[in-house]
C-alpha atoms as a PDB file:
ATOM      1  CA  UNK A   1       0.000   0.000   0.000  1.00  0.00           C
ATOM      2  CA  UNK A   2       1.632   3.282  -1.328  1.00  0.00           C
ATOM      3  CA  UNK A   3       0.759   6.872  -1.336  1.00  0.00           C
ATOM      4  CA  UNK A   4      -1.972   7.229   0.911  1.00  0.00           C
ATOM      5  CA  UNK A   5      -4.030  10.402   1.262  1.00  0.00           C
ATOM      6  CA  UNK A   6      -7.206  11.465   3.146  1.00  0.00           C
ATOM      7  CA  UNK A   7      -9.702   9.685   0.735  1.00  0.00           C
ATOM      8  CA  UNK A   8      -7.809   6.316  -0.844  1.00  0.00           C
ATOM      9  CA  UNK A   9      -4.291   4.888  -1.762  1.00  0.00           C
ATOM     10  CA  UNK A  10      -2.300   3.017  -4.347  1.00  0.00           C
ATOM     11  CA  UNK A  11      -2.405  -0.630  -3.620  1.00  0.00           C
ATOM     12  CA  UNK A  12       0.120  -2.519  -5.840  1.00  0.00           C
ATOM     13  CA  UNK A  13      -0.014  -5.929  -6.695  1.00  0.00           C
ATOM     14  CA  UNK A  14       2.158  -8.756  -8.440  1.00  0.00           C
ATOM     15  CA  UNK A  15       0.748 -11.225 -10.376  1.00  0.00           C
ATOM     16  CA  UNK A  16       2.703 -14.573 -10.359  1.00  0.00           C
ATOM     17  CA  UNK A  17       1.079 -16.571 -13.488  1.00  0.00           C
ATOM     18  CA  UNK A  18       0.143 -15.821 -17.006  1.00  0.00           C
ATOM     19  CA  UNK A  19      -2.700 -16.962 -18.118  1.00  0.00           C
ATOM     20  CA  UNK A  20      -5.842 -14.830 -19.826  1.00  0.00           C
ATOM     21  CA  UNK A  21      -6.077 -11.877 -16.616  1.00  0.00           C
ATOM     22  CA  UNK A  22      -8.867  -9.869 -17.627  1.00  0.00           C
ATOM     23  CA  UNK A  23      -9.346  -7.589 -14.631  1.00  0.00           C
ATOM     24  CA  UNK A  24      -7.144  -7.008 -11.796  1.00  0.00           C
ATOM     25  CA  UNK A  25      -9.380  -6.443  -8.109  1.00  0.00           C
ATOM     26  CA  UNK A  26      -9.001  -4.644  -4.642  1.00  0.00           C
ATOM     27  CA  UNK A  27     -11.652  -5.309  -2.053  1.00  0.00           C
ATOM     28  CA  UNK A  28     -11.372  -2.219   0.357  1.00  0.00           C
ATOM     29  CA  UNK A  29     -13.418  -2.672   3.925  1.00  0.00           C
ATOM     30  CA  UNK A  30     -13.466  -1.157   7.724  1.00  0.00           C
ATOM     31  CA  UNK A  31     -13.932  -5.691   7.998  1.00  0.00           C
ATOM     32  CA  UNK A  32     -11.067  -7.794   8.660  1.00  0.00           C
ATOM     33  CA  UNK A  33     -13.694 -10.462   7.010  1.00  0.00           C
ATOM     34  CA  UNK A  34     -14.542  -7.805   3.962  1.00  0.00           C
ATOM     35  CA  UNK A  35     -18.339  -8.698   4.808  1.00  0.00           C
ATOM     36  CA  UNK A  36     -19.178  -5.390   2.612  1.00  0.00           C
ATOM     37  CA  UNK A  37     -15.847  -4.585   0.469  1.00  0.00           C
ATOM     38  CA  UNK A  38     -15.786  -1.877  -2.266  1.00  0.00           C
ATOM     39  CA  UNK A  39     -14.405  -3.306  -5.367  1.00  0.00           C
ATOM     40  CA  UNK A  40     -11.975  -1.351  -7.253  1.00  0.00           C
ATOM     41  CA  UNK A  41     -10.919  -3.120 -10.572  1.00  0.00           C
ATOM     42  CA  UNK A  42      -9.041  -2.396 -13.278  1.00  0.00           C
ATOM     43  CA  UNK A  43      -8.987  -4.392 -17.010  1.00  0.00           C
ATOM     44  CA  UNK A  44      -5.999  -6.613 -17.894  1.00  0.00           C
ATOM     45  CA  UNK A  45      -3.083  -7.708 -15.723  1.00  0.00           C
ATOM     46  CA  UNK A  46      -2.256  -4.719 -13.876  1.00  0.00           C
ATOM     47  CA  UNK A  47       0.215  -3.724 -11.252  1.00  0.00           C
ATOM     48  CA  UNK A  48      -1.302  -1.210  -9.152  1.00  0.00           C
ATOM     49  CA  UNK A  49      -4.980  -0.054  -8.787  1.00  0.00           C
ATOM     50  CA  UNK A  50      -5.965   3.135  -7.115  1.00  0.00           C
ATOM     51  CA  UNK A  51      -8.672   2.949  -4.559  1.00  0.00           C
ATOM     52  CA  UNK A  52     -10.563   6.415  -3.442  1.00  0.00           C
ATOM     53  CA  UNK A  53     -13.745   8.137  -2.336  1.00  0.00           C
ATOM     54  CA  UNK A  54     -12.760   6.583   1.441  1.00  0.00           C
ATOM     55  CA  UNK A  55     -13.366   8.317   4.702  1.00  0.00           C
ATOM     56  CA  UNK A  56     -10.182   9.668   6.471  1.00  0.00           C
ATOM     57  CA  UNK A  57      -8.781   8.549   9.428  1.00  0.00           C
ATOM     58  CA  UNK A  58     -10.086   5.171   9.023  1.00  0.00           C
ATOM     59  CA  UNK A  59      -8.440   1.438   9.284  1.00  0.00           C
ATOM     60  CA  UNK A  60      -9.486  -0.512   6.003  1.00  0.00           C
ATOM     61  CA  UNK A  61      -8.354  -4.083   5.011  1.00  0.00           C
ATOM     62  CA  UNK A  62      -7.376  -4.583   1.914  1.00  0.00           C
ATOM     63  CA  UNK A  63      -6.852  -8.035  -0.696  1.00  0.00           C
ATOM     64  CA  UNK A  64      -6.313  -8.492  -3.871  1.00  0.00           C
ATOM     65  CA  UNK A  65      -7.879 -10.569  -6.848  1.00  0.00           C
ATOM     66  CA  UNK A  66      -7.669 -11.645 -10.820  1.00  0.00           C
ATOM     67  CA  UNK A  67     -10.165 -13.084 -12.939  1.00  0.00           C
ATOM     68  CA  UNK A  68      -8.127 -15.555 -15.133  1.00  0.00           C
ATOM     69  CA  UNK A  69      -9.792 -17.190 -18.278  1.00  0.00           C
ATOM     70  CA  UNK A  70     -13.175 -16.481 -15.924  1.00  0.00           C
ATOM     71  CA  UNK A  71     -12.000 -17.596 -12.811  1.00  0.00           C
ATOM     72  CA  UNK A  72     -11.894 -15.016  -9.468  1.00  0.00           C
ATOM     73  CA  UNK A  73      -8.734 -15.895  -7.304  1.00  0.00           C
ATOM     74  CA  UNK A  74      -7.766 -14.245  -4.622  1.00  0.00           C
ATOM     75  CA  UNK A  75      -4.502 -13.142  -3.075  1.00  0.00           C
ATOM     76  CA  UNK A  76      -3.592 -15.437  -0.453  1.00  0.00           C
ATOM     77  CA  UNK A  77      -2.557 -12.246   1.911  1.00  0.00           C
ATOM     78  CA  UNK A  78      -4.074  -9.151   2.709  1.00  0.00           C
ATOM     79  CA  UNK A  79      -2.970  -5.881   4.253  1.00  0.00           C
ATOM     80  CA  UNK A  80      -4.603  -3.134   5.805  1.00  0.00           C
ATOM     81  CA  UNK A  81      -3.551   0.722   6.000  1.00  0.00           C
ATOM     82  CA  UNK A  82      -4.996   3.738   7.706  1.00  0.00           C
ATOM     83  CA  UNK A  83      -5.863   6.774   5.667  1.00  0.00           C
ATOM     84  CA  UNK A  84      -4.814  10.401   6.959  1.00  0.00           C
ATOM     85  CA  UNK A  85      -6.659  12.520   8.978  1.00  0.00           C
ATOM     86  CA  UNK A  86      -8.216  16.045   7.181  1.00  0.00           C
ATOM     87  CA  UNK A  87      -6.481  18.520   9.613  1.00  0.00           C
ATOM     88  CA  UNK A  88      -9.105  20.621  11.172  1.00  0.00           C
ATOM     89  CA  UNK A  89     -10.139  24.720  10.508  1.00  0.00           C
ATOM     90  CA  UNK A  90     -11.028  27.233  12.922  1.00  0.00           C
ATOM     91  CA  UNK A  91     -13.070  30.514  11.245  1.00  0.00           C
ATOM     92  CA  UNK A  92     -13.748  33.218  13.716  1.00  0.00           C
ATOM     93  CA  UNK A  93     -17.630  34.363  13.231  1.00  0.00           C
ATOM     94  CA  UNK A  94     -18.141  37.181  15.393  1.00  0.00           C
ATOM     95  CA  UNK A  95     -17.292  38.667  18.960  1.00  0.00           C
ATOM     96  CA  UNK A  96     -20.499  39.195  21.182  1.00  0.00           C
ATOM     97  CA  UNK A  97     -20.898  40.307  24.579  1.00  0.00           C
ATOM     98  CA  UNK A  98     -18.939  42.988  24.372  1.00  0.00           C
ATOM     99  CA  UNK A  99     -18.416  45.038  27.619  1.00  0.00           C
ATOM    100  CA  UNK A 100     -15.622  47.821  28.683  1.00  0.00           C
ATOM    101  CA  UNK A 101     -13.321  44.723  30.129  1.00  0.00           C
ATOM    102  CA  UNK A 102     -14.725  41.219  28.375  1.00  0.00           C
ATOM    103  CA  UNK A 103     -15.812  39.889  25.189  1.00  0.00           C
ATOM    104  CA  UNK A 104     -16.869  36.293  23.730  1.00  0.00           C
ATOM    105  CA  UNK A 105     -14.970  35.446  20.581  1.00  0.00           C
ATOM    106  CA  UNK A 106     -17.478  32.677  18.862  1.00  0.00           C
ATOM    107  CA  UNK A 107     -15.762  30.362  16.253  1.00  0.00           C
ATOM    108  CA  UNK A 108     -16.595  27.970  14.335  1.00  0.00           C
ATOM    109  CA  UNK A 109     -14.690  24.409  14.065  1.00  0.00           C
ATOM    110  CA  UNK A 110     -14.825  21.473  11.656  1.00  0.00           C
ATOM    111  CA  UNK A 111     -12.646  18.273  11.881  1.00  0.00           C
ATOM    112  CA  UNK A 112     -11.290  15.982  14.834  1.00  0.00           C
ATOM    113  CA  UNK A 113      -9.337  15.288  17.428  1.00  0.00           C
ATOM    114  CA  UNK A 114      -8.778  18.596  18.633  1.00  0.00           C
ATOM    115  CA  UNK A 115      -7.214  19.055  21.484  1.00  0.00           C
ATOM    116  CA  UNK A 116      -7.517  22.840  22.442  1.00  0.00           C
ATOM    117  CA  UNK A 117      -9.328  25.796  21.136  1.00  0.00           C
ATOM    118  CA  UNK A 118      -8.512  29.157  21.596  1.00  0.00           C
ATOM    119  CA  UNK A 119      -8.046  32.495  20.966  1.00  0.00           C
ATOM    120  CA  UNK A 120      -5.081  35.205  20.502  1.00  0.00           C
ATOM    121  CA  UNK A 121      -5.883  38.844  20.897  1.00  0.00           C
ATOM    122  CA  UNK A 122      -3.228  41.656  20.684  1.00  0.00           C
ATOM    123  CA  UNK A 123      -3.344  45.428  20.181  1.00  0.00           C
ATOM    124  CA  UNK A 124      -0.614  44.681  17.401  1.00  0.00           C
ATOM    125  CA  UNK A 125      -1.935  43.334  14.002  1.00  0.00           C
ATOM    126  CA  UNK A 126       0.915  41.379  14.120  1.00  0.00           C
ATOM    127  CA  UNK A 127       0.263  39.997  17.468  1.00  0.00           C
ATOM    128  CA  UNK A 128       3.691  40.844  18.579  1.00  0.00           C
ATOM    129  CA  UNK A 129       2.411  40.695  22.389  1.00  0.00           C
ATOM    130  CA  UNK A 130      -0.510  38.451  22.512  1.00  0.00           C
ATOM    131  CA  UNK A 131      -2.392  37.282  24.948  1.00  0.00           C
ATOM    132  CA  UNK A 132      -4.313  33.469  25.121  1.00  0.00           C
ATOM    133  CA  UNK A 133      -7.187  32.610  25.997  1.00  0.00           C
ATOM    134  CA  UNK A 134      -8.011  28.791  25.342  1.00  0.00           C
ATOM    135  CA  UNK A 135     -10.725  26.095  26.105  1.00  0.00           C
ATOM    136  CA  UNK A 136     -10.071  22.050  26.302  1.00  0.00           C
ATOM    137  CA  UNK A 137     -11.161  20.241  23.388  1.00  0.00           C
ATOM    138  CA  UNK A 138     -13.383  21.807  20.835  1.00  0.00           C
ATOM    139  CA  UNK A 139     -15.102  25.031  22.225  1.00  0.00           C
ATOM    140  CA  UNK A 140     -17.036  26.756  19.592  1.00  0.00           C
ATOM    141  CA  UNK A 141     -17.074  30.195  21.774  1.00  0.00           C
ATOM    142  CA  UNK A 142     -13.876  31.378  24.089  1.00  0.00           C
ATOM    143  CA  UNK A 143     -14.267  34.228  26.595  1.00  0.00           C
ATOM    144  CA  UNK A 144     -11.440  37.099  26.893  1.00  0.00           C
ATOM    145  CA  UNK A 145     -11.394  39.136  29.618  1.00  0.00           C
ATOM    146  CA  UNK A 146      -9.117  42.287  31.658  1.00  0.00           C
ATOM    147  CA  UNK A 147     -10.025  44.107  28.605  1.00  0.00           C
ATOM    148  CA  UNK A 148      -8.826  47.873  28.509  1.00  0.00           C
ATOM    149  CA  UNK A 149     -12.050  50.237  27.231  1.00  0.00           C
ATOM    150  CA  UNK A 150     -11.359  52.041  24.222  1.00  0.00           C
ATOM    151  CA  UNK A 151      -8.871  50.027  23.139  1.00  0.00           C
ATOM    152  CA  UNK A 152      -9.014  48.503  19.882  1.00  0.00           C
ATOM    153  CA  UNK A 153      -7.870  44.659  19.790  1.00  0.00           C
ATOM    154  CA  UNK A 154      -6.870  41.973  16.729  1.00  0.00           C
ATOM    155  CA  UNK A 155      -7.557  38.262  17.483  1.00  0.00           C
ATOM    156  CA  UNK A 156      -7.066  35.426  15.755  1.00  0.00           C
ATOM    157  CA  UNK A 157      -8.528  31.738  16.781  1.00  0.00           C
ATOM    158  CA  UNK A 158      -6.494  28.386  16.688  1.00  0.00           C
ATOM    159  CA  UNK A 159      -6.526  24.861  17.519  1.00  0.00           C
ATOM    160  CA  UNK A 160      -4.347  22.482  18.871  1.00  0.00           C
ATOM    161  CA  UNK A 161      -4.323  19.189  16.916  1.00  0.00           C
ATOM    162  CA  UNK A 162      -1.479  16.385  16.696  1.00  0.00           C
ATOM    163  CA  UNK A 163       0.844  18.688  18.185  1.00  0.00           C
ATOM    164  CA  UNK A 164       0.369  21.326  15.909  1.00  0.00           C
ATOM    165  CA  UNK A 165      -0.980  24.728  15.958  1.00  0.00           C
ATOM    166  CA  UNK A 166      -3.466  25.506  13.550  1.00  0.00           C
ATOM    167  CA  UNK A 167      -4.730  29.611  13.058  1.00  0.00           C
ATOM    168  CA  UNK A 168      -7.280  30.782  11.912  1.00  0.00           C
ATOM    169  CA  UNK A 169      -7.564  32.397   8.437  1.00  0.00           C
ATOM    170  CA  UNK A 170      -9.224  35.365   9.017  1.00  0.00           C
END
Protein backbone atom coordinates (compact mmCIF):
# COMPACT_ATOMS: atom_id res chain seq x y z
CA UNK A 1 0.00 0.00 0.00
CA UNK A 2 1.63 3.28 -1.33
CA UNK A 3 0.76 6.87 -1.34
CA UNK A 4 -1.97 7.23 0.91
CA UNK A 5 -4.03 10.40 1.26
CA UNK A 6 -7.21 11.46 3.15
CA UNK A 7 -9.70 9.68 0.73
CA UNK A 8 -7.81 6.32 -0.84
CA UNK A 9 -4.29 4.89 -1.76
CA UNK A 10 -2.30 3.02 -4.35
CA UNK A 11 -2.41 -0.63 -3.62
CA UNK A 12 0.12 -2.52 -5.84
CA UNK A 13 -0.01 -5.93 -6.69
CA UNK A 14 2.16 -8.76 -8.44
CA UNK A 15 0.75 -11.22 -10.38
CA UNK A 16 2.70 -14.57 -10.36
CA UNK A 17 1.08 -16.57 -13.49
CA UNK A 18 0.14 -15.82 -17.01
CA UNK A 19 -2.70 -16.96 -18.12
CA UNK A 20 -5.84 -14.83 -19.83
CA UNK A 21 -6.08 -11.88 -16.62
CA UNK A 22 -8.87 -9.87 -17.63
CA UNK A 23 -9.35 -7.59 -14.63
CA UNK A 24 -7.14 -7.01 -11.80
CA UNK A 25 -9.38 -6.44 -8.11
CA UNK A 26 -9.00 -4.64 -4.64
CA UNK A 27 -11.65 -5.31 -2.05
CA UNK A 28 -11.37 -2.22 0.36
CA UNK A 29 -13.42 -2.67 3.92
CA UNK A 30 -13.47 -1.16 7.72
CA UNK A 31 -13.93 -5.69 8.00
CA UNK A 32 -11.07 -7.79 8.66
CA UNK A 33 -13.69 -10.46 7.01
CA UNK A 34 -14.54 -7.81 3.96
CA UNK A 35 -18.34 -8.70 4.81
CA UNK A 36 -19.18 -5.39 2.61
CA UNK A 37 -15.85 -4.59 0.47
CA UNK A 38 -15.79 -1.88 -2.27
CA UNK A 39 -14.40 -3.31 -5.37
CA UNK A 40 -11.97 -1.35 -7.25
CA UNK A 41 -10.92 -3.12 -10.57
CA UNK A 42 -9.04 -2.40 -13.28
CA UNK A 43 -8.99 -4.39 -17.01
CA UNK A 44 -6.00 -6.61 -17.89
CA UNK A 45 -3.08 -7.71 -15.72
CA UNK A 46 -2.26 -4.72 -13.88
CA UNK A 47 0.21 -3.72 -11.25
CA UNK A 48 -1.30 -1.21 -9.15
CA UNK A 49 -4.98 -0.05 -8.79
CA UNK A 50 -5.96 3.14 -7.11
CA UNK A 51 -8.67 2.95 -4.56
CA UNK A 52 -10.56 6.42 -3.44
CA UNK A 53 -13.74 8.14 -2.34
CA UNK A 54 -12.76 6.58 1.44
CA UNK A 55 -13.37 8.32 4.70
CA UNK A 56 -10.18 9.67 6.47
CA UNK A 57 -8.78 8.55 9.43
CA UNK A 58 -10.09 5.17 9.02
CA UNK A 59 -8.44 1.44 9.28
CA UNK A 60 -9.49 -0.51 6.00
CA UNK A 61 -8.35 -4.08 5.01
CA UNK A 62 -7.38 -4.58 1.91
CA UNK A 63 -6.85 -8.03 -0.70
CA UNK A 64 -6.31 -8.49 -3.87
CA UNK A 65 -7.88 -10.57 -6.85
CA UNK A 66 -7.67 -11.65 -10.82
CA UNK A 67 -10.17 -13.08 -12.94
CA UNK A 68 -8.13 -15.56 -15.13
CA UNK A 69 -9.79 -17.19 -18.28
CA UNK A 70 -13.18 -16.48 -15.92
CA UNK A 71 -12.00 -17.60 -12.81
CA UNK A 72 -11.89 -15.02 -9.47
CA UNK A 73 -8.73 -15.90 -7.30
CA UNK A 74 -7.77 -14.24 -4.62
CA UNK A 75 -4.50 -13.14 -3.07
CA UNK A 76 -3.59 -15.44 -0.45
CA UNK A 77 -2.56 -12.25 1.91
CA UNK A 78 -4.07 -9.15 2.71
CA UNK A 79 -2.97 -5.88 4.25
CA UNK A 80 -4.60 -3.13 5.80
CA UNK A 81 -3.55 0.72 6.00
CA UNK A 82 -5.00 3.74 7.71
CA UNK A 83 -5.86 6.77 5.67
CA UNK A 84 -4.81 10.40 6.96
CA UNK A 85 -6.66 12.52 8.98
CA UNK A 86 -8.22 16.05 7.18
CA UNK A 87 -6.48 18.52 9.61
CA UNK A 88 -9.10 20.62 11.17
CA UNK A 89 -10.14 24.72 10.51
CA UNK A 90 -11.03 27.23 12.92
CA UNK A 91 -13.07 30.51 11.25
CA UNK A 92 -13.75 33.22 13.72
CA UNK A 93 -17.63 34.36 13.23
CA UNK A 94 -18.14 37.18 15.39
CA UNK A 95 -17.29 38.67 18.96
CA UNK A 96 -20.50 39.19 21.18
CA UNK A 97 -20.90 40.31 24.58
CA UNK A 98 -18.94 42.99 24.37
CA UNK A 99 -18.42 45.04 27.62
CA UNK A 100 -15.62 47.82 28.68
CA UNK A 101 -13.32 44.72 30.13
CA UNK A 102 -14.72 41.22 28.38
CA UNK A 103 -15.81 39.89 25.19
CA UNK A 104 -16.87 36.29 23.73
CA UNK A 105 -14.97 35.45 20.58
CA UNK A 106 -17.48 32.68 18.86
CA UNK A 107 -15.76 30.36 16.25
CA UNK A 108 -16.59 27.97 14.34
CA UNK A 109 -14.69 24.41 14.07
CA UNK A 110 -14.83 21.47 11.66
CA UNK A 111 -12.65 18.27 11.88
CA UNK A 112 -11.29 15.98 14.83
CA UNK A 113 -9.34 15.29 17.43
CA UNK A 114 -8.78 18.60 18.63
CA UNK A 115 -7.21 19.06 21.48
CA UNK A 116 -7.52 22.84 22.44
CA UNK A 117 -9.33 25.80 21.14
CA UNK A 118 -8.51 29.16 21.60
CA UNK A 119 -8.05 32.50 20.97
CA UNK A 120 -5.08 35.21 20.50
CA UNK A 121 -5.88 38.84 20.90
CA UNK A 122 -3.23 41.66 20.68
CA UNK A 123 -3.34 45.43 20.18
CA UNK A 124 -0.61 44.68 17.40
CA UNK A 125 -1.94 43.33 14.00
CA UNK A 126 0.91 41.38 14.12
CA UNK A 127 0.26 40.00 17.47
CA UNK A 128 3.69 40.84 18.58
CA UNK A 129 2.41 40.70 22.39
CA UNK A 130 -0.51 38.45 22.51
CA UNK A 131 -2.39 37.28 24.95
CA UNK A 132 -4.31 33.47 25.12
CA UNK A 133 -7.19 32.61 26.00
CA UNK A 134 -8.01 28.79 25.34
CA UNK A 135 -10.73 26.09 26.11
CA UNK A 136 -10.07 22.05 26.30
CA UNK A 137 -11.16 20.24 23.39
CA UNK A 138 -13.38 21.81 20.84
CA UNK A 139 -15.10 25.03 22.23
CA UNK A 140 -17.04 26.76 19.59
CA UNK A 141 -17.07 30.19 21.77
CA UNK A 142 -13.88 31.38 24.09
CA UNK A 143 -14.27 34.23 26.59
CA UNK A 144 -11.44 37.10 26.89
CA UNK A 145 -11.39 39.14 29.62
CA UNK A 146 -9.12 42.29 31.66
CA UNK A 147 -10.02 44.11 28.60
CA UNK A 148 -8.83 47.87 28.51
CA UNK A 149 -12.05 50.24 27.23
CA UNK A 150 -11.36 52.04 24.22
CA UNK A 151 -8.87 50.03 23.14
CA UNK A 152 -9.01 48.50 19.88
CA UNK A 153 -7.87 44.66 19.79
CA UNK A 154 -6.87 41.97 16.73
CA UNK A 155 -7.56 38.26 17.48
CA UNK A 156 -7.07 35.43 15.75
CA UNK A 157 -8.53 31.74 16.78
CA UNK A 158 -6.49 28.39 16.69
CA UNK A 159 -6.53 24.86 17.52
CA UNK A 160 -4.35 22.48 18.87
CA UNK A 161 -4.32 19.19 16.92
CA UNK A 162 -1.48 16.38 16.70
CA UNK A 163 0.84 18.69 18.18
CA UNK A 164 0.37 21.33 15.91
CA UNK A 165 -0.98 24.73 15.96
CA UNK A 166 -3.47 25.51 13.55
CA UNK A 167 -4.73 29.61 13.06
CA UNK A 168 -7.28 30.78 11.91
CA UNK A 169 -7.56 32.40 8.44
CA UNK A 170 -9.22 35.37 9.02
Amino acid sequence: VVGIGYDGATINVSIMHGGNVSKTGIEVDIDPTFSNPTIFEENGAVSSVVVDGLNDNTLYYVRAYVIDNGVQTYSDNSSSFTTLEIAPTITLVDITNITDASANVNVLLTGSNIVKTGVEIDTDPLFSNPTAYEENGAVNTIAVDSLDAETTYYVRGYVIWNGQTIYSAN
